[in-house]
Protein backbone atom coordinates (compact mmCIF):
# COMPACT_ATOMS: atom_id res chain seq x y z
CA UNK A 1 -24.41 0.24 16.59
CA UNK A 2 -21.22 -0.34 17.85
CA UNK A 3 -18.61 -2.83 15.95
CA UNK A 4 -15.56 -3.42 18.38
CA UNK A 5 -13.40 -5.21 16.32
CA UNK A 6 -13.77 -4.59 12.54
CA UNK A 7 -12.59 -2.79 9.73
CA UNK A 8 -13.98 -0.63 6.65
CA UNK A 9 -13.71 -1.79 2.86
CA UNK A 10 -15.72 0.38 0.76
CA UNK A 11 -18.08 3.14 0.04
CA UNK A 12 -20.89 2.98 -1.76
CA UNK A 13 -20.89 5.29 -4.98
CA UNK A 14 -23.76 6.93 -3.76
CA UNK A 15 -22.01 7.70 -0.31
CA UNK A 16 -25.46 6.11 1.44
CA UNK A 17 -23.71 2.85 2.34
CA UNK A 18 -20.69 1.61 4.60
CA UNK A 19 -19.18 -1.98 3.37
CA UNK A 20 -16.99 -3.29 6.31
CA UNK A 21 -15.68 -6.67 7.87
CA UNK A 22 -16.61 -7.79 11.54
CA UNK A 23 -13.74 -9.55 12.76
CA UNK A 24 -14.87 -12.34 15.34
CA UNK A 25 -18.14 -13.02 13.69
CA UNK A 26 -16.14 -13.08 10.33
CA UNK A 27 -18.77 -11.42 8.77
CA UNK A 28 -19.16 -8.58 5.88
CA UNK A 29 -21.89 -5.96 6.92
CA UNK A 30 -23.24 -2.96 5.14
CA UNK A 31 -24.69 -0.58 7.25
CA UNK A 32 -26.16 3.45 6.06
CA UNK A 33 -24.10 5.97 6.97
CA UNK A 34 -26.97 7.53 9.27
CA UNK A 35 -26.80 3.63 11.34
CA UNK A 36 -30.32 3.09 10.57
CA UNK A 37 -30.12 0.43 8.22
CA UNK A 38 -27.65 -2.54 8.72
CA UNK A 39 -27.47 -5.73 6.44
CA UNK A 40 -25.42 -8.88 6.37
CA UNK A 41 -24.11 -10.22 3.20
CA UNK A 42 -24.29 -13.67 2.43
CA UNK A 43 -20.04 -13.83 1.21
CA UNK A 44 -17.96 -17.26 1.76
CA UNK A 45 -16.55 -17.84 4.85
CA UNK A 46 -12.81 -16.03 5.54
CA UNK A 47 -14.13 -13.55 2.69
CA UNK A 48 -11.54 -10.54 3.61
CA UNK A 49 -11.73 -8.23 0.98
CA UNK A 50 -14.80 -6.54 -0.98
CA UNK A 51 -15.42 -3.23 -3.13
CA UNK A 52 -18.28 -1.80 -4.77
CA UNK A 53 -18.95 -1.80 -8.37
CA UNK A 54 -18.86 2.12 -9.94
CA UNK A 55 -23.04 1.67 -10.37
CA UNK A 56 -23.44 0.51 -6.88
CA UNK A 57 -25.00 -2.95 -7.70
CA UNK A 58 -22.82 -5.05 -7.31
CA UNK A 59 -19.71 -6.05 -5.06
CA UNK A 60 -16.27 -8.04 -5.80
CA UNK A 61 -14.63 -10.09 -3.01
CA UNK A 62 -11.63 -11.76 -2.14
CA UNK A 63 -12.23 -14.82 -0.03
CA UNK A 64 -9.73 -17.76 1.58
CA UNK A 65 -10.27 -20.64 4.24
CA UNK A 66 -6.58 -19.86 5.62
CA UNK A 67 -2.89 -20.45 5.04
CA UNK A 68 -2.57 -23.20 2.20
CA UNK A 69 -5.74 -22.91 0.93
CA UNK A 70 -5.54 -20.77 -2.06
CA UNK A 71 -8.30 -17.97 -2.31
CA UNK A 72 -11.29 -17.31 -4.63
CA UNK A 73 -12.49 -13.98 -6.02
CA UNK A 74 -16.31 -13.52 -6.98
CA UNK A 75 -19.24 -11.14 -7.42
CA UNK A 76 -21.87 -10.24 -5.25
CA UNK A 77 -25.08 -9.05 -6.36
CA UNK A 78 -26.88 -6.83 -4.32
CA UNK A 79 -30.07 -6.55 -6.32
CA UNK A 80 -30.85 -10.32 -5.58
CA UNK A 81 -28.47 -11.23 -2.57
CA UNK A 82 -26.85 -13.90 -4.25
CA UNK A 83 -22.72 -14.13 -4.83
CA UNK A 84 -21.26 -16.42 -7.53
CA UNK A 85 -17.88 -17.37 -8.17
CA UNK A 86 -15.49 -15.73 -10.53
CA UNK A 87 -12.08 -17.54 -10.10
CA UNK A 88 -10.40 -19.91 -7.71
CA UNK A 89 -6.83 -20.54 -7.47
CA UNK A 90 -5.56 -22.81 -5.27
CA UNK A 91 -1.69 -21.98 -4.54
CA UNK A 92 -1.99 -17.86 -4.61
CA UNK A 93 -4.15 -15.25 -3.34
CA UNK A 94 -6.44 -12.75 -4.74
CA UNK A 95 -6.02 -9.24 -3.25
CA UNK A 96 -7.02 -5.67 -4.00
CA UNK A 97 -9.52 -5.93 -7.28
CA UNK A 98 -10.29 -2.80 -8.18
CA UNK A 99 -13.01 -1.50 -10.56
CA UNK A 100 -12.17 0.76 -13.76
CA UNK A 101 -14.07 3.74 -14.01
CA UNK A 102 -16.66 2.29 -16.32
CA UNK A 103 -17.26 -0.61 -14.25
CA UNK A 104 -15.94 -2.85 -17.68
CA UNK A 105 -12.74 -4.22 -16.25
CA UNK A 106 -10.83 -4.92 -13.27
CA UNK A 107 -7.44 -4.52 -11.84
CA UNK A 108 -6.23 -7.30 -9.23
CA UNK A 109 -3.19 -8.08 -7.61
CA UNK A 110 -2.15 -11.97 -7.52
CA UNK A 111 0.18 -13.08 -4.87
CA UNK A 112 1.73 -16.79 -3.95
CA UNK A 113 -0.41 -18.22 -0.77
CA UNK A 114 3.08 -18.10 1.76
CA UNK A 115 4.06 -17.22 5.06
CA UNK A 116 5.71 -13.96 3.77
CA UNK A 117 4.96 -11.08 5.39
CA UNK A 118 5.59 -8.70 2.62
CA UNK A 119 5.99 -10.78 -0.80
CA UNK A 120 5.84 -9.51 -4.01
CA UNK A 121 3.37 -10.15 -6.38
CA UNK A 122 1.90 -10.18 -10.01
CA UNK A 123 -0.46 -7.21 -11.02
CA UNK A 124 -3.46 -8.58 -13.58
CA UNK A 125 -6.10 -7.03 -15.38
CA UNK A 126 -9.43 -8.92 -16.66
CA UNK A 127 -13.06 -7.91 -17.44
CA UNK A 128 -15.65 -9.38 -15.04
CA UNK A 129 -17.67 -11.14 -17.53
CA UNK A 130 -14.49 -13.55 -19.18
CA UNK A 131 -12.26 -15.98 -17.81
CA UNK A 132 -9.07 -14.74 -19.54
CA UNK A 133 -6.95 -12.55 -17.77
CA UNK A 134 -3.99 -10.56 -19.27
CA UNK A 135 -0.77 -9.52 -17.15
CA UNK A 136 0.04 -6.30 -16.43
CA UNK A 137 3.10 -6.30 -14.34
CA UNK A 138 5.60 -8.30 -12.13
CA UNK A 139 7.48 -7.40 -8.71
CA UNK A 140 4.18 -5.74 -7.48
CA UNK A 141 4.36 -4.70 -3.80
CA UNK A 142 1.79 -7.06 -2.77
CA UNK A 143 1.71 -8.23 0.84
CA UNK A 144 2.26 -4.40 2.45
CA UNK A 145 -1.37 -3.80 1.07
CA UNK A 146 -1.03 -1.34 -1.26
CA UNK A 147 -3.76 -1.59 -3.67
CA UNK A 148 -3.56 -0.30 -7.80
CA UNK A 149 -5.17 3.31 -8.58
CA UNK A 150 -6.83 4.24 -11.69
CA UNK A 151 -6.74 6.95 -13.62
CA UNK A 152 -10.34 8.65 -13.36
CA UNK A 153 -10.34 8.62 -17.19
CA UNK A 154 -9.59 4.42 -17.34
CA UNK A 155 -6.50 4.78 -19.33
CA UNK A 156 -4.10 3.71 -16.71
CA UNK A 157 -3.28 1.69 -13.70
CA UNK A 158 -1.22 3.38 -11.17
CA UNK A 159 0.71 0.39 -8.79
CA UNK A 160 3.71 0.28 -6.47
CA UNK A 161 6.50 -2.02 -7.27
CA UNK A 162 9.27 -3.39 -5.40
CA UNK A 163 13.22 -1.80 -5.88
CA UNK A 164 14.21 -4.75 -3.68
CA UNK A 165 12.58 -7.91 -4.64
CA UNK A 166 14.88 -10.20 -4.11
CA UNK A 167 15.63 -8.87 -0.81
CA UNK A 168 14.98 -11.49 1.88
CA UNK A 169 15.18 -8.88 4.52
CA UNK A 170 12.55 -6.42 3.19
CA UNK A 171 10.12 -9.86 2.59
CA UNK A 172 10.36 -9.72 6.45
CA UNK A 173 10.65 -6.26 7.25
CA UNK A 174 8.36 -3.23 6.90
CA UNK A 175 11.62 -0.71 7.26
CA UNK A 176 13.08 -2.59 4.61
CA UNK A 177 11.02 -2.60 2.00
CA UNK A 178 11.61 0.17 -0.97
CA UNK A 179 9.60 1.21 -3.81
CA UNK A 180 8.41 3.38 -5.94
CA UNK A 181 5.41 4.32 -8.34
CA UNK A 182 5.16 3.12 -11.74
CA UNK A 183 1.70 3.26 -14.18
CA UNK A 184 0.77 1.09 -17.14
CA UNK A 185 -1.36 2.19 -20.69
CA UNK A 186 -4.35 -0.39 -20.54
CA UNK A 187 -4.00 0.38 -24.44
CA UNK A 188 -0.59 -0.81 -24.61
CA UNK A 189 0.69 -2.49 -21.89
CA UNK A 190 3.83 0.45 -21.74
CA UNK A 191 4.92 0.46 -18.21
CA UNK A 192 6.00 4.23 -16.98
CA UNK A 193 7.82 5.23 -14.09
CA UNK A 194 6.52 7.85 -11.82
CA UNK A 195 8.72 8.31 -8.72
CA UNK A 196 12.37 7.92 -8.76
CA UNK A 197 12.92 7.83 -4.90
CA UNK A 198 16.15 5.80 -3.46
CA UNK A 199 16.17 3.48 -0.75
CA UNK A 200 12.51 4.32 0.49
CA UNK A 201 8.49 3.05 0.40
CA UNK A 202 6.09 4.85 -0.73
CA UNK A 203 2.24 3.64 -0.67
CA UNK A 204 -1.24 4.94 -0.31
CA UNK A 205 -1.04 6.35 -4.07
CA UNK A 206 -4.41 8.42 -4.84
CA UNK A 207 -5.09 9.84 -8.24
CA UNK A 208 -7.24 13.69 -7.94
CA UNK A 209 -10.57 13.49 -9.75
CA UNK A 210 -9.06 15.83 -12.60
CA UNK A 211 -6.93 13.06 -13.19
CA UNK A 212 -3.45 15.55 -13.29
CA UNK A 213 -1.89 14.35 -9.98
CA UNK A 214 -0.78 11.64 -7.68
CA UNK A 215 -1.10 12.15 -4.35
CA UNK A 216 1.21 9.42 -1.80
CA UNK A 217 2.93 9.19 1.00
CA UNK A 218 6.54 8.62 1.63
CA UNK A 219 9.50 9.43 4.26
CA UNK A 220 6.34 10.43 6.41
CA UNK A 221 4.91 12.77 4.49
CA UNK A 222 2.76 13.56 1.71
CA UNK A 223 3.21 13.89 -2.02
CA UNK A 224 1.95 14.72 -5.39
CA UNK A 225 3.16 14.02 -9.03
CA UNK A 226 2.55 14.79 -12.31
CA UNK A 227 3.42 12.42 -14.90
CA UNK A 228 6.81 13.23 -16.72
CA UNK A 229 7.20 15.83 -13.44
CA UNK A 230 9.47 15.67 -9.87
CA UNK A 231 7.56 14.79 -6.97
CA UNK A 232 6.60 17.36 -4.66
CA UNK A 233 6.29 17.38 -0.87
CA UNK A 234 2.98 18.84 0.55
CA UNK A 235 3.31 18.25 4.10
CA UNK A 236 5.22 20.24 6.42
CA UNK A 237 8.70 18.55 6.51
CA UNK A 238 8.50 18.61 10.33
CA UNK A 239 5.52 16.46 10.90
CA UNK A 240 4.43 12.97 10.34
CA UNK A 241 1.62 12.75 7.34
CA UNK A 242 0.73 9.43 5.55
CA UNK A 243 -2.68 8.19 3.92
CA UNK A 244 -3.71 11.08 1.41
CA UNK A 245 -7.34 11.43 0.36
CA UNK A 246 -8.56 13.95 -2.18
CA UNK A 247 -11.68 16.12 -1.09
CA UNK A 248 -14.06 17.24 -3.79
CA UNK A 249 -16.18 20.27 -2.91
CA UNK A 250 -19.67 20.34 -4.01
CA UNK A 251 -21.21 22.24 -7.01
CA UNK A 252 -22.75 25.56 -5.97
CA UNK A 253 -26.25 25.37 -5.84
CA UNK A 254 -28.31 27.90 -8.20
């Protein structure tokens, strides 16, 4: 089937199942990857955000009824078809929670509810069963949609933060805005910087499944990074490359 006007979330750990959003029904569909299958999800109205759990059996999403009306993040529980509510704040908005590897805690990015384009934001950290929430980090990039990246092994969060954030002009302007990569210990709370770039944005950060690189995108191409290393360009410096994905080749049978 044929979805004009939507947009893809999320994959299911299994790689059977496609999460995305329908636009003008303002609905959140998961369909099988051969089209054979298709169910709606019974998720709050303006519900714009979702991701699978690492066990595939349940989903998180990010919901809001518009401008001014705060947000609410929940679970969804795919075993039952039933979502409850996790947390509700009414002046900011809940974007981009992200599962740890072990499914025991999430990652979230917490933004004011404004008219900003591009605002900064607040990056927290809280396990799905409490209420309490701990802070990880200010000045997040949070309104470009740039969600945080763990490491595969759950020891860190990987986030972009704003250079600029005090910058009226980059809160309204994409070509404005500059970054760069920074990580935090779970552990500890120590806050490392990755990149070191001047005057630019980088975004779409993507940790390899070994764990030993970054991949991202910035100046229009694509990078990598070790921690305590230089950044290095991949891409050929001629050509436009953004939105790096690491490919994982299967096990050879015996």
């Amino acid at each position: 089937m044929f979805y004009p006007r939507s947009y893809f979330l999320d994959w299911s750990p299994d790689g059977a199942w496609l999460l995305f959003r329908e636009i003008d029904h303002d609905q959140i569909w998961l369909v099988s990857v051969d089209g054979q299958e298709r169910l709606l999800l019974d998720l709050p109205v303006g519900t714009y955000g979702a991701a699978f759990a690492p066990d595939g059996r349940q989903i998180i999403y990010t919901a809001s009824r518009g401008l001014g009306f705060g947000s609410e993040m929940g679970f969804f529980d795919l075993t039952i078809g039933v979502h409850t509510v996790w947390r509700t704040d009414p002046y900011h908005v809940f974007a981009f929670p992200t599962w740890s590897p072990n499914g025991e805690q999430i990652a979230y990015i917490l933004m004011a509810d404004s008219n900003i384009p591009f605002t900064t934001g607040e990056l927290w950290l809280a396990a799905p069963a409490e209420q309490s929430a701990t802070l990880l980090a200010q000045q997040v990039d949070a309104g470009r949609g740039f969600p945080p990246a763990w490491t595969p092994d759950g020891q860190f969060v990987s986030f972009i933060q704003r250079d600029n954030p005090t910058s009226l002009w980059a809160d309204q302007s994409f070509y404005d805005l500059h970054s760069n990569i920074y990580q935090v210990e779970i552990a500890t709370g120590e806050k490392t910087q990755l990149t070191s770039f001047d005057q630019t944005m980088v975004y779409d950060i993507a940790w390899s499944p070994d764990g030993r690189q970054l991949a991202f995108t910035a100046q229009d191409g694509i990078w990598v990074v070790e921690p305590g290393q230089a950044p290095i360009r991949v891409s050929p410096p001629a050509t436009v490359a953004r939105h790096p994905v690491w490919l994982v080749e299967p096990a050879p049978s015996e």
